[in-house]
C-alpha atoms as a PDB file:
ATOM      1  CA  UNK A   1     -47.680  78.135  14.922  1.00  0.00           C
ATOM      2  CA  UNK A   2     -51.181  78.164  13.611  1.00  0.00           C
ATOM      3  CA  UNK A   3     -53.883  75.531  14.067  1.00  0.00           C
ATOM      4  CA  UNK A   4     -53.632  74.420  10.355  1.00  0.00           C
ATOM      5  CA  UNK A   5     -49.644  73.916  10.435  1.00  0.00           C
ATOM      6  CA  UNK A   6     -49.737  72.636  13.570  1.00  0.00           C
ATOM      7  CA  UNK A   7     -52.682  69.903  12.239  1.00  0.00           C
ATOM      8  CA  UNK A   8     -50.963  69.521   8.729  1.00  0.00           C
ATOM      9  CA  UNK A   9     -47.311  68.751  10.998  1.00  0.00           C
ATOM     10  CA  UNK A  10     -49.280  66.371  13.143  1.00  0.00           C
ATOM     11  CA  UNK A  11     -50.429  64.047  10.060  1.00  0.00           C
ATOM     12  CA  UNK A  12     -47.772  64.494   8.239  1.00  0.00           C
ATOM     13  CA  UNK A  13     -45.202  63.283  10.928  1.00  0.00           C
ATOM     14  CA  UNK A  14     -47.757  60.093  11.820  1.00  0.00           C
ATOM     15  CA  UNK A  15     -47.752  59.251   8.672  1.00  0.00           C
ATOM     16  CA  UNK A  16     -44.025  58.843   8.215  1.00  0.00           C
ATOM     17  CA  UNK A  17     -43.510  56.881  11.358  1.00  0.00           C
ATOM     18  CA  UNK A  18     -46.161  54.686  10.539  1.00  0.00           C
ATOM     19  CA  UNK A  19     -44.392  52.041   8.742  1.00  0.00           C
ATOM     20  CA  UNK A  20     -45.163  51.257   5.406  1.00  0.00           C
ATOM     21  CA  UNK A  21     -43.214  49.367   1.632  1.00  0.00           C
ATOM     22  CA  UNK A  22     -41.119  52.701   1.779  1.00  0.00           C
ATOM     23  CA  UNK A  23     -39.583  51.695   5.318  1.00  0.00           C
ATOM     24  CA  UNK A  24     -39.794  47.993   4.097  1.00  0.00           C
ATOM     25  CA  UNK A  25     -37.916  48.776   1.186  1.00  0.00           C
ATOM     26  CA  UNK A  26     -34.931  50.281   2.801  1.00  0.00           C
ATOM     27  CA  UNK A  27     -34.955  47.435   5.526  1.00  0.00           C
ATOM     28  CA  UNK A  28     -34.340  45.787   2.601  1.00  0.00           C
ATOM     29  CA  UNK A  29     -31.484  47.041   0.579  1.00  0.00           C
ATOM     30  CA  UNK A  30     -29.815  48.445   3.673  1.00  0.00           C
ATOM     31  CA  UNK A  31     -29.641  44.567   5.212  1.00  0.00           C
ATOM     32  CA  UNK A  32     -28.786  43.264   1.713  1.00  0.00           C
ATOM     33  CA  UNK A  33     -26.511  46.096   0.995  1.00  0.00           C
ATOM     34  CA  UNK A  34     -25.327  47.766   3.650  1.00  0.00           C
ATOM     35  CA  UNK A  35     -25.654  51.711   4.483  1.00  0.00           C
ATOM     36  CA  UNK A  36     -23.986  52.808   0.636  1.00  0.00           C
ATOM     37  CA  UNK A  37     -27.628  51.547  -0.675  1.00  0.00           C
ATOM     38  CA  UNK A  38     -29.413  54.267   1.618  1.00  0.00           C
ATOM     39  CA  UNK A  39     -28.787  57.035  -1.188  1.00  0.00           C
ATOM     40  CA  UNK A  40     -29.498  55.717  -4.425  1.00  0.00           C
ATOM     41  CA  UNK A  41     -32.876  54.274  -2.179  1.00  0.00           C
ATOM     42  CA  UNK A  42     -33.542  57.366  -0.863  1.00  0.00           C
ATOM     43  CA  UNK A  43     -33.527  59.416  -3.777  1.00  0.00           C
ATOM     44  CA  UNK A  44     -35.615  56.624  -5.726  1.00  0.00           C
ATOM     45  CA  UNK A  45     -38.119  57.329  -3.393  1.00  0.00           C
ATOM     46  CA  UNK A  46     -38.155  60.856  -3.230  1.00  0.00           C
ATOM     47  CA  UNK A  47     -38.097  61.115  -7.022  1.00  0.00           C
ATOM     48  CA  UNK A  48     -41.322  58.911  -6.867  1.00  0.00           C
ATOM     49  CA  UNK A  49     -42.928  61.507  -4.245  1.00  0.00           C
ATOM     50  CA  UNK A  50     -41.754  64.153  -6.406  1.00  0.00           C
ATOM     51  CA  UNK A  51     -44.100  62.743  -9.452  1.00  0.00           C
ATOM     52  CA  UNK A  52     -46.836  62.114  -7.398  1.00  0.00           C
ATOM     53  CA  UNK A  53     -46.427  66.033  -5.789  1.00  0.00           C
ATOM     54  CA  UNK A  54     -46.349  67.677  -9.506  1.00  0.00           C
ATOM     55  CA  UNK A  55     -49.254  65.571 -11.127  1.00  0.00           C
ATOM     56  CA  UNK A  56     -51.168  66.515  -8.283  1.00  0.00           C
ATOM     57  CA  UNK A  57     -50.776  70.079  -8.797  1.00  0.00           C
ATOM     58  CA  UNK A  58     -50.972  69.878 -12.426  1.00  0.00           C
ATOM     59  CA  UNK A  59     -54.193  68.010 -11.865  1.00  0.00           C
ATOM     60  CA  UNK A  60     -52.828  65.106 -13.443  1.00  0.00           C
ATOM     61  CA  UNK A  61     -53.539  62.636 -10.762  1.00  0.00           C
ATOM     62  CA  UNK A  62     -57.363  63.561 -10.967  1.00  0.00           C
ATOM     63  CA  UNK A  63     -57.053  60.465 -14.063  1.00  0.00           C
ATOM     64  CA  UNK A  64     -55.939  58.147 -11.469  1.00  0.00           C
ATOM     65  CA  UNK A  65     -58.943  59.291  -9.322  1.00  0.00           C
ATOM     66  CA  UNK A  66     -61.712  58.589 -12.192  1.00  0.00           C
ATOM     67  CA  UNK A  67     -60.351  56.423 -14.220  1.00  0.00           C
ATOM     68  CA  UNK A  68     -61.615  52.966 -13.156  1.00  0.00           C
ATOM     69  CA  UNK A  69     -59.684  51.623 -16.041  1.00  0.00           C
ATOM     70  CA  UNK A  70     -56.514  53.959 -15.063  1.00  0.00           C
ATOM     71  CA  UNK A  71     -56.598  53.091 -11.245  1.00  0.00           C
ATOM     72  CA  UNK A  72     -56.726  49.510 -11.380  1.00  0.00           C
ATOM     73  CA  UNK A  73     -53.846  49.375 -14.345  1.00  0.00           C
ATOM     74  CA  UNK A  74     -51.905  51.344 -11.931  1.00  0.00           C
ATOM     75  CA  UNK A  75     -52.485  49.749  -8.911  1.00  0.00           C
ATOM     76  CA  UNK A  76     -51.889  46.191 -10.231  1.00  0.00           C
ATOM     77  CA  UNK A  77     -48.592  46.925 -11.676  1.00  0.00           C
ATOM     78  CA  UNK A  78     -47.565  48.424  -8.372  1.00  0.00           C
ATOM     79  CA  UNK A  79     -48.512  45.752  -6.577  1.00  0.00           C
ATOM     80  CA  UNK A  80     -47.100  42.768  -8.426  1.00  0.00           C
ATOM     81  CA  UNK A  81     -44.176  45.176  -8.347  1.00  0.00           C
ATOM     82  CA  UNK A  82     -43.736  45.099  -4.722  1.00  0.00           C
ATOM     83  CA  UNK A  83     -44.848  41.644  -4.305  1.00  0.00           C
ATOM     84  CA  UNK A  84     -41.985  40.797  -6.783  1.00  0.00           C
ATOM     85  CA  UNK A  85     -39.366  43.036  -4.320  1.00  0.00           C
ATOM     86  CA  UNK A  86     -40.736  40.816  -1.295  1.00  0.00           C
ATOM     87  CA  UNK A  87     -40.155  37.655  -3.135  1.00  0.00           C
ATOM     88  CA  UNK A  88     -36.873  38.558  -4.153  1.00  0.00           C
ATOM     89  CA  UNK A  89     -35.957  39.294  -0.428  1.00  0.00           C
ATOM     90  CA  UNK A  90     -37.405  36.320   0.562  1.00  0.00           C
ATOM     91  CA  UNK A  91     -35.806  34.263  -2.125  1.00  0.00           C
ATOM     92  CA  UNK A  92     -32.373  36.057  -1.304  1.00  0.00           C
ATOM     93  CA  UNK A  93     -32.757  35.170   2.456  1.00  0.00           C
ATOM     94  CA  UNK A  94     -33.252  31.431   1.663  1.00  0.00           C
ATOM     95  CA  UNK A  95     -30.074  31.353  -0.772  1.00  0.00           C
ATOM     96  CA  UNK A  96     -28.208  33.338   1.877  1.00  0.00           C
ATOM     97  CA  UNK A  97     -28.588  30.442   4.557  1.00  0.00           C
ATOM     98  CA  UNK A  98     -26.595  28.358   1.520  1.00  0.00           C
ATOM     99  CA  UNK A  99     -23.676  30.418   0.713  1.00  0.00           C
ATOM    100  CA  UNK A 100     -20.334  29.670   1.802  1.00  0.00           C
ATOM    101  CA  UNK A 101     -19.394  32.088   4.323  1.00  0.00           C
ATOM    102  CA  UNK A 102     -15.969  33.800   4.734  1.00  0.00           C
ATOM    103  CA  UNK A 103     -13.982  32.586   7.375  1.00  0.00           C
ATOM    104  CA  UNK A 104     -15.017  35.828   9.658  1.00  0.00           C
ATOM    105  CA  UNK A 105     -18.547  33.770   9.698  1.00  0.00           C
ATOM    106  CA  UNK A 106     -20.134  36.929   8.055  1.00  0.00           C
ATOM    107  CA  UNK A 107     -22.027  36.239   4.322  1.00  0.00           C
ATOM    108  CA  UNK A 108     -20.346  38.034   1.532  1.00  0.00           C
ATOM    109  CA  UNK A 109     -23.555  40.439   0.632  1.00  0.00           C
ATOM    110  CA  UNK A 110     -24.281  41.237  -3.353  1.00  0.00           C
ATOM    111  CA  UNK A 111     -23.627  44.309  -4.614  1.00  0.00           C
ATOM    112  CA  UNK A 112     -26.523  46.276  -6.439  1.00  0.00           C
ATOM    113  CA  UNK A 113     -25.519  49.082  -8.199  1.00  0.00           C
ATOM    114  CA  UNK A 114     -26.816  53.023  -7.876  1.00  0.00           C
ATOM    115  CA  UNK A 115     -29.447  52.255 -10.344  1.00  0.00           C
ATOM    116  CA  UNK A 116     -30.752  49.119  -9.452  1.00  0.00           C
ATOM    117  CA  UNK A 117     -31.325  50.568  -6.214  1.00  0.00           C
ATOM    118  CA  UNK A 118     -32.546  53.724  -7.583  1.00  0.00           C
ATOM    119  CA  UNK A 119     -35.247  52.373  -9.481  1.00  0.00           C
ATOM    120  CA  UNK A 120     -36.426  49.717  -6.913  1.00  0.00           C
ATOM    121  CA  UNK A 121     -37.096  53.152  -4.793  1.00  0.00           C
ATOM    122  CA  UNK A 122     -38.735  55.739  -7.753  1.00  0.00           C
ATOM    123  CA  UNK A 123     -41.212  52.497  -8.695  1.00  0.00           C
ATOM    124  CA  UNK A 124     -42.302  51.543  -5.303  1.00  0.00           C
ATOM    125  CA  UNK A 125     -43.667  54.838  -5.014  1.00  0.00           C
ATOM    126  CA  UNK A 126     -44.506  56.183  -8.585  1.00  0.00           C
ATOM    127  CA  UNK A 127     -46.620  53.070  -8.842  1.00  0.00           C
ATOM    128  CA  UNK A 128     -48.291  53.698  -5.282  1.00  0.00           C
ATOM    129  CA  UNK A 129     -51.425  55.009  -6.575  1.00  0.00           C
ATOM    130  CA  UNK A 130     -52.633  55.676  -2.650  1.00  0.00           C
ATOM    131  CA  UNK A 131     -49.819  58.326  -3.088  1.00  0.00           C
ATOM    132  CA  UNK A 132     -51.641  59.794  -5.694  1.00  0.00           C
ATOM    133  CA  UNK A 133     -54.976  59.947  -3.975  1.00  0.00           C
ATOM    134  CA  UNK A 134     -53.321  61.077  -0.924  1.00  0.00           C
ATOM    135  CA  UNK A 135     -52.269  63.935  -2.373  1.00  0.00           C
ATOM    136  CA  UNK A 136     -54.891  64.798  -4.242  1.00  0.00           C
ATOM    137  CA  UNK A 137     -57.218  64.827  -0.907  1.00  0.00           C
ATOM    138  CA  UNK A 138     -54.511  66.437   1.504  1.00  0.00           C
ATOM    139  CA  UNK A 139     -53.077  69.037  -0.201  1.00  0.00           C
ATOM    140  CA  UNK A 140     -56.025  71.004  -1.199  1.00  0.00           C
ATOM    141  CA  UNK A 141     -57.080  70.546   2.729  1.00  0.00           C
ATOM    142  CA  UNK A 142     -54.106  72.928   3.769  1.00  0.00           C
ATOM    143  CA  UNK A 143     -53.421  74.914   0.147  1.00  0.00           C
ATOM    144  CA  UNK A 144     -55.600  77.800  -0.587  1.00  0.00           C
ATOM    145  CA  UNK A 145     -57.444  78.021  -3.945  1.00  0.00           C
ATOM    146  CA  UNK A 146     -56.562  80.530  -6.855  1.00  0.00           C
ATOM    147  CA  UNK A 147     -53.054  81.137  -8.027  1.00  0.00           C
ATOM    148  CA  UNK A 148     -51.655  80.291  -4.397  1.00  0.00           C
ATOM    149  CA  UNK A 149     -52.500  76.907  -4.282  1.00  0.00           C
ATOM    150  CA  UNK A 150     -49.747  75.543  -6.792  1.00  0.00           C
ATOM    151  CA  UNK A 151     -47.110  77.785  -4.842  1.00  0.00           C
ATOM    152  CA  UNK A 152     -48.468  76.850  -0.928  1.00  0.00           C
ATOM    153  CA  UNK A 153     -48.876  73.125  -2.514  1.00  0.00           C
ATOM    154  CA  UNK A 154     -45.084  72.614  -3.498  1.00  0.00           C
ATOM    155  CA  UNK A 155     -44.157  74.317  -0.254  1.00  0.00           C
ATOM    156  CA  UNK A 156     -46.305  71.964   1.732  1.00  0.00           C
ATOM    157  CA  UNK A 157     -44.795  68.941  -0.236  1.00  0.00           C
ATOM    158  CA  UNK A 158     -41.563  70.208  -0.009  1.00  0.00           C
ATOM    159  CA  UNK A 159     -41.728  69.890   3.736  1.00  0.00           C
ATOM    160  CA  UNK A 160     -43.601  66.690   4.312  1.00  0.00           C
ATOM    161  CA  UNK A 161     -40.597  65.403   2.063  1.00  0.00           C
ATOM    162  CA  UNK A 162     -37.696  66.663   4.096  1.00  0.00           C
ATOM    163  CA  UNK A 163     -39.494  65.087   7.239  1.00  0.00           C
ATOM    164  CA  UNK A 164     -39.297  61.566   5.804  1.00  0.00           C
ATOM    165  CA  UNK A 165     -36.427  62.033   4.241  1.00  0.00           C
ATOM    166  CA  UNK A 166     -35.086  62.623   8.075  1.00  0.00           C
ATOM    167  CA  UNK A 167     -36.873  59.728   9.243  1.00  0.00           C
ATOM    168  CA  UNK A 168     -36.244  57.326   6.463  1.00  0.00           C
ATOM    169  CA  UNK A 169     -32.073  58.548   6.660  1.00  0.00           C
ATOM    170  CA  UNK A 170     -32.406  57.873  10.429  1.00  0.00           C
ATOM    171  CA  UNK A 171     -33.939  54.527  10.246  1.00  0.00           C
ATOM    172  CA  UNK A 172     -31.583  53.542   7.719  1.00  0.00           C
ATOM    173  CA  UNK A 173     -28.968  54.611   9.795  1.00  0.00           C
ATOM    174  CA  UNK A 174     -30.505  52.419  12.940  1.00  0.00           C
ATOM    175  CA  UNK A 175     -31.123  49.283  10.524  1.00  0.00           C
ATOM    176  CA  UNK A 176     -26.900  49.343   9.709  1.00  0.00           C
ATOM    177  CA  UNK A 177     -26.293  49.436  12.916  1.00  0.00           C
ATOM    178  CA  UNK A 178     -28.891  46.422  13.880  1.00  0.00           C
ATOM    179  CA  UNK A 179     -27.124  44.527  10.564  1.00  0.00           C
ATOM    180  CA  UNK A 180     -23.764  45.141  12.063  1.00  0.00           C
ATOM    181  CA  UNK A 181     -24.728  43.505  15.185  1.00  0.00           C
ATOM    182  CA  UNK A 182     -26.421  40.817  13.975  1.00  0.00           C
ATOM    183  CA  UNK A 183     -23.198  39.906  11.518  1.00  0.00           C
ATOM    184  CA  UNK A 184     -21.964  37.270  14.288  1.00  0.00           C
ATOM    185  CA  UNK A 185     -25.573  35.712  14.412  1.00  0.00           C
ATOM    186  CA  UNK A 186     -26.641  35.014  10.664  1.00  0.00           C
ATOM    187  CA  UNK A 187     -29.349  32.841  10.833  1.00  0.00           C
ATOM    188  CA  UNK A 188     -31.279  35.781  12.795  1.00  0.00           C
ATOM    189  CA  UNK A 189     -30.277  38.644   9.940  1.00  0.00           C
ATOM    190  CA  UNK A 190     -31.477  36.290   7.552  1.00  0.00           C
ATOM    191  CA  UNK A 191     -35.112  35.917   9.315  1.00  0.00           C
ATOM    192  CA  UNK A 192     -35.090  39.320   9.428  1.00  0.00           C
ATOM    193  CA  UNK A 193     -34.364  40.258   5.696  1.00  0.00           C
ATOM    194  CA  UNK A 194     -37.257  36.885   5.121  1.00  0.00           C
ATOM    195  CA  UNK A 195     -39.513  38.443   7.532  1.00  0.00           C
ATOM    196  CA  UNK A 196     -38.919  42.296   5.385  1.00  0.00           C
ATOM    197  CA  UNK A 197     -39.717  40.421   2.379  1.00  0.00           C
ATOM    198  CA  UNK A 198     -42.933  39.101   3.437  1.00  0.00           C
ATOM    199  CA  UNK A 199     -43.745  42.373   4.555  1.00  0.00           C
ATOM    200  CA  UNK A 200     -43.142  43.984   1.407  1.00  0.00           C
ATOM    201  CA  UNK A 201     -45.438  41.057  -0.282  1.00  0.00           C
ATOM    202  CA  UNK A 202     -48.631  42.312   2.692  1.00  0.00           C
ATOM    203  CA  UNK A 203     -48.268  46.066   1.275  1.00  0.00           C
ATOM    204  CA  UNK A 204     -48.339  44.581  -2.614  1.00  0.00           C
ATOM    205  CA  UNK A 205     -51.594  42.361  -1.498  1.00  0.00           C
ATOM    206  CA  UNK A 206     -53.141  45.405   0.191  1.00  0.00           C
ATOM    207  CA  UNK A 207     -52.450  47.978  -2.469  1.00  0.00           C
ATOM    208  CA  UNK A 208     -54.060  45.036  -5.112  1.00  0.00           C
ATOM    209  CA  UNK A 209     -57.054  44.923  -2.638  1.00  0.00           C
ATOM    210  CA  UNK A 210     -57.172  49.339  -2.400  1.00  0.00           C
ATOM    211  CA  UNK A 211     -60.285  51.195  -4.009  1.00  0.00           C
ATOM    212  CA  UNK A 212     -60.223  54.496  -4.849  1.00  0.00           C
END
């Protein structure tokens, strides 16, 4: 492995650990939802990535990235967005403690459909505009110039895409199983899915705080 791969596999798999509204976000609809919401998330979120990946390469995002009037639309949409997602968790948590429980003491959980759950992923990260300027300033650090960088730039994507979508499928699978266990003890899910919620709300605060 060369020193650029190994560097460019480095970032890329601190960066997916390193939790973010993505991870929040699944938290989320897997705890609301159970693990049948980890797909329609998943792909949401990839298809988001996906947008980001090709505007970059078309040069596209370059708008984003001098546009003062572009950025900030952007980023303020994405923010209330997520700040709207944490509410709504937060909100759902409170209701939750309310409900009348089935006589296994577990809460009947709502049922979103593909999607709603779809969407809630593609938005939270085609209206990420740090996504945009990441891309735009890491790609072209590992993609040669000339007709190879489109090419090596996909490829590069490509991978750093499978590698979260490992992680993010493995955490999802580790947040069921922490939601099955907590099914006898409510009142701590529910501070959980609160607690995910008001997380969600930090990363719409930050991104409205971001400069380019």
């Amino acid at each position: 492995m060369t020193s650029d791969a190994a560097t460019f596999l480095g970032i890329v798999l601190v960066l997916t650990i390193t939790p973010g509204a993505d991870m929040a976000l699944v938290m989320r609809n897997v705890l609301a939802h159970g693990m049948r919401a980890t797909w329609p998330t998943l792909l949401g979120i990839f298809s988001g990535f996906l947008v980001h990946v090709v505007a970059c390469v078309a040069g596209l995002s370059v708008v984003l990235r001098d546009s003062e009037v572009a950025f900030e639309a952007v980023k303020l949409v994405g923010a209330a967005w997520l700040v709207w997602l944490g509410a709504s968790a937060i909100v759902g948590a409170v209701r939750s403690s309310s409900t009348t429980q089935a006589a296994t003491g577990e809460v009947e959980e709502a049922r979103a459909s593909f999607r709603a759950l779809f969407v809630g992923g593609f938005l939270t990260n085609v209206l990420n505009v740090k996504i945009a300027l990441f891309y735009i300033a890491f790609l072209p650090q590992f993609a040669p110039a000339g007709d190879r960088f489109v090419p090596v730039a996909l490829g590069l994507a490509a991978v750093q895409m499978a590698i979260g979508f490992t992680w993010l499928t493995t955490y999802a699978w580790l947040v069921s199983r922490a939601g099955s266990a907590l099914e006898a003890n409510p009142r701590t899910r529910r501070w959980i899915e609160g607690s995910t919620g008001a997380a969600l709300v930090g990363f719409g605060l930050r991104l409205a705080a971001a400069s380019r």
